[in-house]
PDB file of N, CA and C in Angstrom:
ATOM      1  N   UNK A   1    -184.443  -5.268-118.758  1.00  0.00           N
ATOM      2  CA  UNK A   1    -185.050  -4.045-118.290  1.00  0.00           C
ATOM      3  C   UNK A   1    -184.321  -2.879-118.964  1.00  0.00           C
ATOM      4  N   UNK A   2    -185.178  -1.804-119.395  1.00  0.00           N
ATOM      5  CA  UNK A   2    -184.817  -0.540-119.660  1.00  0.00           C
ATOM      6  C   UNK A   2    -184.981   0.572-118.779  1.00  0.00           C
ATOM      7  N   UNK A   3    -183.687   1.532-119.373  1.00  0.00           N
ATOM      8  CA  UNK A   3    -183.652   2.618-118.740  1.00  0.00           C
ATOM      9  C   UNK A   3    -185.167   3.241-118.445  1.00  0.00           C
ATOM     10  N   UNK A   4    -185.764   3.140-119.327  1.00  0.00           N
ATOM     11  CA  UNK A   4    -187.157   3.782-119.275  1.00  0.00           C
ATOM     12  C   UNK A   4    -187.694   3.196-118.271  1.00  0.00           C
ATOM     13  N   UNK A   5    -187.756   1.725-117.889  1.00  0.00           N
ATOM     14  CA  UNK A   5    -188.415   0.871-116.621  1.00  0.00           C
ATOM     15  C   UNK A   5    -188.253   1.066-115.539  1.00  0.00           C
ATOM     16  N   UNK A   6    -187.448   2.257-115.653  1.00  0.00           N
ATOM     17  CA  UNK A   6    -187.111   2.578-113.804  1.00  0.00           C
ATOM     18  C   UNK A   6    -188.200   3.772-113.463  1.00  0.00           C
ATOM     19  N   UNK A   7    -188.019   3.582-112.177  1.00  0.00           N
ATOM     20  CA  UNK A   7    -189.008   4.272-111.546  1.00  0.00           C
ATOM     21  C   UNK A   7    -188.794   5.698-111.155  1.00  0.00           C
ATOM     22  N   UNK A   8    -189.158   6.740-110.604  1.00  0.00           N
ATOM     23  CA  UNK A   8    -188.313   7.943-110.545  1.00  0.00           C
ATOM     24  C   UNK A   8    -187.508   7.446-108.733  1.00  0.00           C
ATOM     25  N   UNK A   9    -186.012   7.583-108.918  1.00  0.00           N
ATOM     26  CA  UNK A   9    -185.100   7.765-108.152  1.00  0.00           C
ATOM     27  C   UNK A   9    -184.939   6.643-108.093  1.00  0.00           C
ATOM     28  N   UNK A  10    -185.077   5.425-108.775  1.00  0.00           N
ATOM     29  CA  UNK A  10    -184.506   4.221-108.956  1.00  0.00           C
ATOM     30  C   UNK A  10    -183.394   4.219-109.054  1.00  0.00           C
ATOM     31  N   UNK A  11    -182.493   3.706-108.994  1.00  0.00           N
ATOM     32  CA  UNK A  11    -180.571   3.565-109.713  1.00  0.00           C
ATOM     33  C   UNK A  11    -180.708   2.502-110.669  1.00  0.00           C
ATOM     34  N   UNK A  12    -179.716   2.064-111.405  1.00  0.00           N
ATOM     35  CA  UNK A  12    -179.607   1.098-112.472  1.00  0.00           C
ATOM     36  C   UNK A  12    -178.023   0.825-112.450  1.00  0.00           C
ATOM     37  N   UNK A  13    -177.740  -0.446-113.587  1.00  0.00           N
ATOM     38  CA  UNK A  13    -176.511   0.123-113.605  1.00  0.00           C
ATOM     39  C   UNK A  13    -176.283  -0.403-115.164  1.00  0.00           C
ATOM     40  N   UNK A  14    -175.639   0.263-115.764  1.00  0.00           N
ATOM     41  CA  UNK A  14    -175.860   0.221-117.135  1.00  0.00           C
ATOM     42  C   UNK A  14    -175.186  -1.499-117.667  1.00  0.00           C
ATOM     43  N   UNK A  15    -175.831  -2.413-118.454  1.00  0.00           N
ATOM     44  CA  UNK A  15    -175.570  -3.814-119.036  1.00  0.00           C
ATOM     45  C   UNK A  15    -175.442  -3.497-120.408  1.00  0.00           C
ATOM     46  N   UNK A  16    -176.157  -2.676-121.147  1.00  0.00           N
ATOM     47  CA  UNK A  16    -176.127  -2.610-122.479  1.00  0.00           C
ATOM     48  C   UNK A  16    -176.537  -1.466-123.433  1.00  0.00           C
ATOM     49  N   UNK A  17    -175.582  -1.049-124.609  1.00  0.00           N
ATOM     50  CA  UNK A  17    -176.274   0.228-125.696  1.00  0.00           C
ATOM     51  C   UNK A  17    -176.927  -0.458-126.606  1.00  0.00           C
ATOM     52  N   UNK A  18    -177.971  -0.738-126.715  1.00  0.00           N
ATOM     53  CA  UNK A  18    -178.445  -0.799-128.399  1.00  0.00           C
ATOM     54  C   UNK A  18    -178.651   0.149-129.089  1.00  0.00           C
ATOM     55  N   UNK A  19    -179.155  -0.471-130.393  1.00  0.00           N
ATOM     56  CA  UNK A  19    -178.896   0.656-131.625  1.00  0.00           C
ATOM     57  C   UNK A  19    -177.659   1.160-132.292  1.00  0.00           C
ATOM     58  N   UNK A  20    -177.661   1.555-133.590  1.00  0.00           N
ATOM     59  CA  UNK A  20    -176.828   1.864-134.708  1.00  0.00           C
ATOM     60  C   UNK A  20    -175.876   2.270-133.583  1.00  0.00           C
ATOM     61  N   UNK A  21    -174.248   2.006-134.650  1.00  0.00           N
ATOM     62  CA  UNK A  21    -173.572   2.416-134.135  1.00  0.00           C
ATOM     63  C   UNK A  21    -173.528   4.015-133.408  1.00  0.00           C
ATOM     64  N   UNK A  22    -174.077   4.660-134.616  1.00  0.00           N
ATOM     65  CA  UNK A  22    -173.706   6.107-134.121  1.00  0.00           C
ATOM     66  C   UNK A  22    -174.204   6.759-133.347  1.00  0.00           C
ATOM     67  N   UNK A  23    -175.520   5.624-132.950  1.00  0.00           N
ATOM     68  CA  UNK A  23    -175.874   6.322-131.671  1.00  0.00           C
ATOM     69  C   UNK A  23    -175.315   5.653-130.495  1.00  0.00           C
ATOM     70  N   UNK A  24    -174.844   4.554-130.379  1.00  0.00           N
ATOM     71  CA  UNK A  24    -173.853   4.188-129.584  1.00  0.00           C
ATOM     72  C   UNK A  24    -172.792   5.006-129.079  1.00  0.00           C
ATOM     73  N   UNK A  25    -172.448   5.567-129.880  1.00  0.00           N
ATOM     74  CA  UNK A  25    -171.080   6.527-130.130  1.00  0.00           C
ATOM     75  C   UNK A  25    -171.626   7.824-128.982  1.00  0.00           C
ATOM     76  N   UNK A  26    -172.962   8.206-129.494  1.00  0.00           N
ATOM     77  CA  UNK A  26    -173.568   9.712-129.129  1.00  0.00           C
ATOM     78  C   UNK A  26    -173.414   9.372-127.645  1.00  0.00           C
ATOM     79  N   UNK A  27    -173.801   8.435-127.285  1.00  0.00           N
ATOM     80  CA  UNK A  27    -173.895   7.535-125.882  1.00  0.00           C
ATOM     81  C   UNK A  27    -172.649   7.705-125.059  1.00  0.00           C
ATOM     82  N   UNK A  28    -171.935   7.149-125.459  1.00  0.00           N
ATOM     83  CA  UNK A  28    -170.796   7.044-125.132  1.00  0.00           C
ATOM     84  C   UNK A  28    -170.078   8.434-124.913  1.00  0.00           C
ATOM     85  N   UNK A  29    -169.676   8.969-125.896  1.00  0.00           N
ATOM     86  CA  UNK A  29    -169.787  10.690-125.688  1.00  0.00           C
ATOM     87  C   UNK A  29    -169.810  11.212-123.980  1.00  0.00           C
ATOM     88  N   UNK A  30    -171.393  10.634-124.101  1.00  0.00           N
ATOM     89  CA  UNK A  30    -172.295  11.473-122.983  1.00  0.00           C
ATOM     90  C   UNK A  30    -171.982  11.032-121.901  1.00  0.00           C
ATOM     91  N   UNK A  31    -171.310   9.828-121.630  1.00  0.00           N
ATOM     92  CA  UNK A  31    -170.719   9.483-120.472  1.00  0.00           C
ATOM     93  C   UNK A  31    -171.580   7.885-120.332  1.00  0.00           C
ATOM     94  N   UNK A  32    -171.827   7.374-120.981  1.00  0.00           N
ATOM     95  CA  UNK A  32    -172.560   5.944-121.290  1.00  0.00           C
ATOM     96  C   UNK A  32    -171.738   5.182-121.029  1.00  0.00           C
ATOM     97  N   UNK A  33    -171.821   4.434-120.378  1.00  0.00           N
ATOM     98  CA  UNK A  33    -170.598   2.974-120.668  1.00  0.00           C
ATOM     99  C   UNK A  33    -170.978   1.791-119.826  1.00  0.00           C
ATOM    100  N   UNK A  34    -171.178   0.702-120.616  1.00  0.00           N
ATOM    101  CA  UNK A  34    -171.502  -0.715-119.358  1.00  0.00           C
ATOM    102  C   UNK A  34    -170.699  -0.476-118.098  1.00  0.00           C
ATOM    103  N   UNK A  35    -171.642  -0.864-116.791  1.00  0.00           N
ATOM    104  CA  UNK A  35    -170.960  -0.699-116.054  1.00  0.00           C
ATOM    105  C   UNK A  35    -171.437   0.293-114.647  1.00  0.00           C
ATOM    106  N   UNK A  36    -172.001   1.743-115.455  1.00  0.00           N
ATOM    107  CA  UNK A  36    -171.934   2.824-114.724  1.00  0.00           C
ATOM    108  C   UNK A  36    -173.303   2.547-114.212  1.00  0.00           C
ATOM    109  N   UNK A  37    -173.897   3.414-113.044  1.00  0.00           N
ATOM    110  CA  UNK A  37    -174.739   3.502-112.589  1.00  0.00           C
ATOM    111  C   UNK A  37    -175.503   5.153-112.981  1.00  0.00           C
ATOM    112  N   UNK A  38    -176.875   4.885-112.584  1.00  0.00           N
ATOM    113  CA  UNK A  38    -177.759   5.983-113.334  1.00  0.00           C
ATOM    114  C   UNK A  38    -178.497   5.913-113.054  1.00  0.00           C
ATOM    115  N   UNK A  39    -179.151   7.559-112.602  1.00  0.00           N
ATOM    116  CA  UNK A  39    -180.611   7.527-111.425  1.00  0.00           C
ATOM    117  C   UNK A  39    -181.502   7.969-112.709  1.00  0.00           C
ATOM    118  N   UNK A  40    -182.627   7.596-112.079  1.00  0.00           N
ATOM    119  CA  UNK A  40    -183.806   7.990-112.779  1.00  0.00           C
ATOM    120  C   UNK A  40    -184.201   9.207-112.066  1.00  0.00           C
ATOM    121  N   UNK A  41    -184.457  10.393-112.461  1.00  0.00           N
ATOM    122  CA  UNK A  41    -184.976  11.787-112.047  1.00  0.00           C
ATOM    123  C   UNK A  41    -186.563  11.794-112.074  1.00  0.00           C
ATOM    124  N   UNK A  42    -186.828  11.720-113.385  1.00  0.00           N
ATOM    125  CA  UNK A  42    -187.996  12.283-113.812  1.00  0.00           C
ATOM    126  C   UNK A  42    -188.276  12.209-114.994  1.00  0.00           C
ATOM    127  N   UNK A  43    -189.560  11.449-115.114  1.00  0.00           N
ATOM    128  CA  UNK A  43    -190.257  11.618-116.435  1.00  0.00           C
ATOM    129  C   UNK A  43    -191.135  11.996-116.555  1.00  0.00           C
ATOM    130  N   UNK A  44    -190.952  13.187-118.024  1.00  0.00           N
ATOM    131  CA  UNK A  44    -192.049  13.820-118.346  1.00  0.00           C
ATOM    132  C   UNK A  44    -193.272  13.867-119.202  1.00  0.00           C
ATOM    133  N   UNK A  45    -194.475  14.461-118.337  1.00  0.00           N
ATOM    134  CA  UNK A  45    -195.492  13.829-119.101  1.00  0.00           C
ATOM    135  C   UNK A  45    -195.640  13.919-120.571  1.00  0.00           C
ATOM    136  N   UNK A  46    -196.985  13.035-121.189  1.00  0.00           N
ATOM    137  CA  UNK A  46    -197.063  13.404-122.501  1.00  0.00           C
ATOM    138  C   UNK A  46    -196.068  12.685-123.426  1.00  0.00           C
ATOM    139  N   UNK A  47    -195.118  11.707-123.118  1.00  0.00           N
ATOM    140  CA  UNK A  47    -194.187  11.027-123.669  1.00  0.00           C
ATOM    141  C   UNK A  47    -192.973  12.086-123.833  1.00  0.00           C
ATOM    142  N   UNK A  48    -192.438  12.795-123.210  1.00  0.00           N
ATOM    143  CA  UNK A  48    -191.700  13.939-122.944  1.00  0.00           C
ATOM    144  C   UNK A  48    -190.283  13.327-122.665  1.00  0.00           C
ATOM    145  N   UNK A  49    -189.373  13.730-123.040  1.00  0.00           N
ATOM    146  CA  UNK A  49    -188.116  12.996-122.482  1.00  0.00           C
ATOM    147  C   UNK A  49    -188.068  12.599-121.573  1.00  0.00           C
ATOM    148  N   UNK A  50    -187.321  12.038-120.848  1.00  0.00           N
ATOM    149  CA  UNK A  50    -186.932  11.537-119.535  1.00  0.00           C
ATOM    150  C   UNK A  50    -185.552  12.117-118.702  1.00  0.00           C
ATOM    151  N   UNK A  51    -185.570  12.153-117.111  1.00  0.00           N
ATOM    152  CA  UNK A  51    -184.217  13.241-117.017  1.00  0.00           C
ATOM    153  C   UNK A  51    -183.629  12.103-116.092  1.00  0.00           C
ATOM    154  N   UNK A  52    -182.173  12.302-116.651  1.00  0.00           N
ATOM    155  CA  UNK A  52    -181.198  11.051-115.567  1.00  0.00           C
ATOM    156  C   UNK A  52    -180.342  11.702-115.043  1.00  0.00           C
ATOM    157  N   UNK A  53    -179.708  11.169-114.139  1.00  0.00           N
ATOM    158  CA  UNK A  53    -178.219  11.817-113.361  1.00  0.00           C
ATOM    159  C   UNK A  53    -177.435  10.722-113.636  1.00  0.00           C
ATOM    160  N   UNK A  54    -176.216  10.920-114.420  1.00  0.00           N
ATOM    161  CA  UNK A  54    -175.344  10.109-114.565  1.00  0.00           C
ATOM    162  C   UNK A  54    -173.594  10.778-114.259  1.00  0.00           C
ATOM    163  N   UNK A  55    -173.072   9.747-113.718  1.00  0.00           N
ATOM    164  CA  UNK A  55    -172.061  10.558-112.597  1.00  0.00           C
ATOM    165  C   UNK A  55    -172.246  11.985-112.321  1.00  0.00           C
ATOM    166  N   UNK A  56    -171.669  12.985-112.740  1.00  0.00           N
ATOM    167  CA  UNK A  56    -172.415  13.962-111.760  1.00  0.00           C
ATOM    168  C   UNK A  56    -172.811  14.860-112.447  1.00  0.00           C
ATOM    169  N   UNK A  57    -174.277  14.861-113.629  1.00  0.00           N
ATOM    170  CA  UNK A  57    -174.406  15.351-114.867  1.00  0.00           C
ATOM    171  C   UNK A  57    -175.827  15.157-114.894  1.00  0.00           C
ATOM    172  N   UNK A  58    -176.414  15.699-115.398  1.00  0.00           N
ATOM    173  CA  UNK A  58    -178.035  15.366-115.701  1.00  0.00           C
ATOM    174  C   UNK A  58    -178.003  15.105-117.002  1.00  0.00           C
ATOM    175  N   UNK A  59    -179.026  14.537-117.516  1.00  0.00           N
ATOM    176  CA  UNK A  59    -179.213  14.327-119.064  1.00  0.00           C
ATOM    177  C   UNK A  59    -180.884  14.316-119.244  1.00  0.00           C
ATOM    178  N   UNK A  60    -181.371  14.943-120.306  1.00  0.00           N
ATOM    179  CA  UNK A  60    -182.423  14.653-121.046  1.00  0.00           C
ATOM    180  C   UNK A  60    -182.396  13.981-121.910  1.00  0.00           C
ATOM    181  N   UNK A  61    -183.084  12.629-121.953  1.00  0.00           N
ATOM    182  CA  UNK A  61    -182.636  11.774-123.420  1.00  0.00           C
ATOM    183  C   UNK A  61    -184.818  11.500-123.606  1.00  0.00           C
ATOM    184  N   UNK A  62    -184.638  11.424-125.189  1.00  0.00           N
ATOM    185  CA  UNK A  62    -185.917  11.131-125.732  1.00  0.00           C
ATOM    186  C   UNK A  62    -186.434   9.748-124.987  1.00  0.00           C
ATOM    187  N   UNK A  63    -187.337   9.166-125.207  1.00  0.00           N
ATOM    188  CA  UNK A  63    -187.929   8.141-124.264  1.00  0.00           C
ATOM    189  C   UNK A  63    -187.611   6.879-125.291  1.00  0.00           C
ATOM    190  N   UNK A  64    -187.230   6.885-126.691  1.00  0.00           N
ATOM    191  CA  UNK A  64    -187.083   6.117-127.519  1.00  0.00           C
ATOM    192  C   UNK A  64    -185.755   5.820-127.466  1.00  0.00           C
ATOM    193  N   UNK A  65    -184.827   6.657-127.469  1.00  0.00           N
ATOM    194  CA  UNK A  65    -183.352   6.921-126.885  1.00  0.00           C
ATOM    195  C   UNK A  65    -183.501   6.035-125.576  1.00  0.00           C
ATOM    196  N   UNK A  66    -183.785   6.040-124.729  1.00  0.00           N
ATOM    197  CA  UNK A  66    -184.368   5.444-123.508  1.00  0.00           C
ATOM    198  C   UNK A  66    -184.004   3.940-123.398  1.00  0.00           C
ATOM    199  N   UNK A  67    -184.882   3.665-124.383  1.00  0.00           N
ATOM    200  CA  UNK A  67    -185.282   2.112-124.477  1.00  0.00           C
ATOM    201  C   UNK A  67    -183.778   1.341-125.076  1.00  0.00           C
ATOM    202  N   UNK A  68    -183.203   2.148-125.677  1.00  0.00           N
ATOM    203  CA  UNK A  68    -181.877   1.257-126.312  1.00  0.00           C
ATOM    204  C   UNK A  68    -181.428   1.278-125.398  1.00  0.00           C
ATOM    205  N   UNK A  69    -181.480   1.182-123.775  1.00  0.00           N
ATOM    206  CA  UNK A  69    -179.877   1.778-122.611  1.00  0.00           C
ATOM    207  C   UNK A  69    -180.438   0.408-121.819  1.00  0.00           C
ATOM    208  N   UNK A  70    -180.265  -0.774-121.846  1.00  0.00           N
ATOM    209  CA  UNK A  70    -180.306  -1.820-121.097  1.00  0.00           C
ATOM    210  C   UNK A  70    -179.954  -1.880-119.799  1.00  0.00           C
ATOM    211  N   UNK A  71    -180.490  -1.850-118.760  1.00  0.00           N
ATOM    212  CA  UNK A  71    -180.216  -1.951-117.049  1.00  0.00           C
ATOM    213  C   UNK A  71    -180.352  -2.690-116.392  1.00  0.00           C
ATOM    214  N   UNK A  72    -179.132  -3.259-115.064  1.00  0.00           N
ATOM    215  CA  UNK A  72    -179.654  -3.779-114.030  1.00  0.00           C
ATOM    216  C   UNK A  72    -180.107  -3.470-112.973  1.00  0.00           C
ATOM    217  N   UNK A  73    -181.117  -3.232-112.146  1.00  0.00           N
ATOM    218  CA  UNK A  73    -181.962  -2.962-110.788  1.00  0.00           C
ATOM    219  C   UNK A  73    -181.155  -2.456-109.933  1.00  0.00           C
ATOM    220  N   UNK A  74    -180.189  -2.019-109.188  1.00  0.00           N
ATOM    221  CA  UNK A  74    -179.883  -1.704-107.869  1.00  0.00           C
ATOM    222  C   UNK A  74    -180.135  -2.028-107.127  1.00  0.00           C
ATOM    223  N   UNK A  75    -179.967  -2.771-106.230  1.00  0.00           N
ATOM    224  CA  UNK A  75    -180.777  -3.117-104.850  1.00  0.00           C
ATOM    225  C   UNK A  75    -180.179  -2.454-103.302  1.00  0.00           C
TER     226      UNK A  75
END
């Protein structure tokens, strides 16, 4: 499952970065790291980025960006 597969106000918790290193890196940066947990906010229409809360931060990431962030469900 991908970040993108969540629903709005779903949680996740991060399993995996794909993609080139350097966007790994950009990731990471941003506060990315196996492990963490991450709400789904809101996605916007029109294929529009997507908005997350990750520890205590919002992020806009592209929806393609999205798909490289591997998740597990929350329950």
């Amino acid at each position: 499952m991908t970040l993108l597969d969540l629903m709005s106000s779903q949680v996740g918790q991060i399993t995996a970065l794909d993609g080139d290193p350097g966007f790994r890196s950009r990731l990471m940066e941003m506060g990315f790291q196996k492990g963490i947990k991450v709400r789904m906010i809101q996605k916007m229409p029109f294929n529009g980025p997507v908005k997350i809360r990750i520890r205590n931060g919002m992020i806009s990431l592209r929806r393609s960006d999205a798909t490289n962030i591997s998740v597990r469900l929350n329950v």
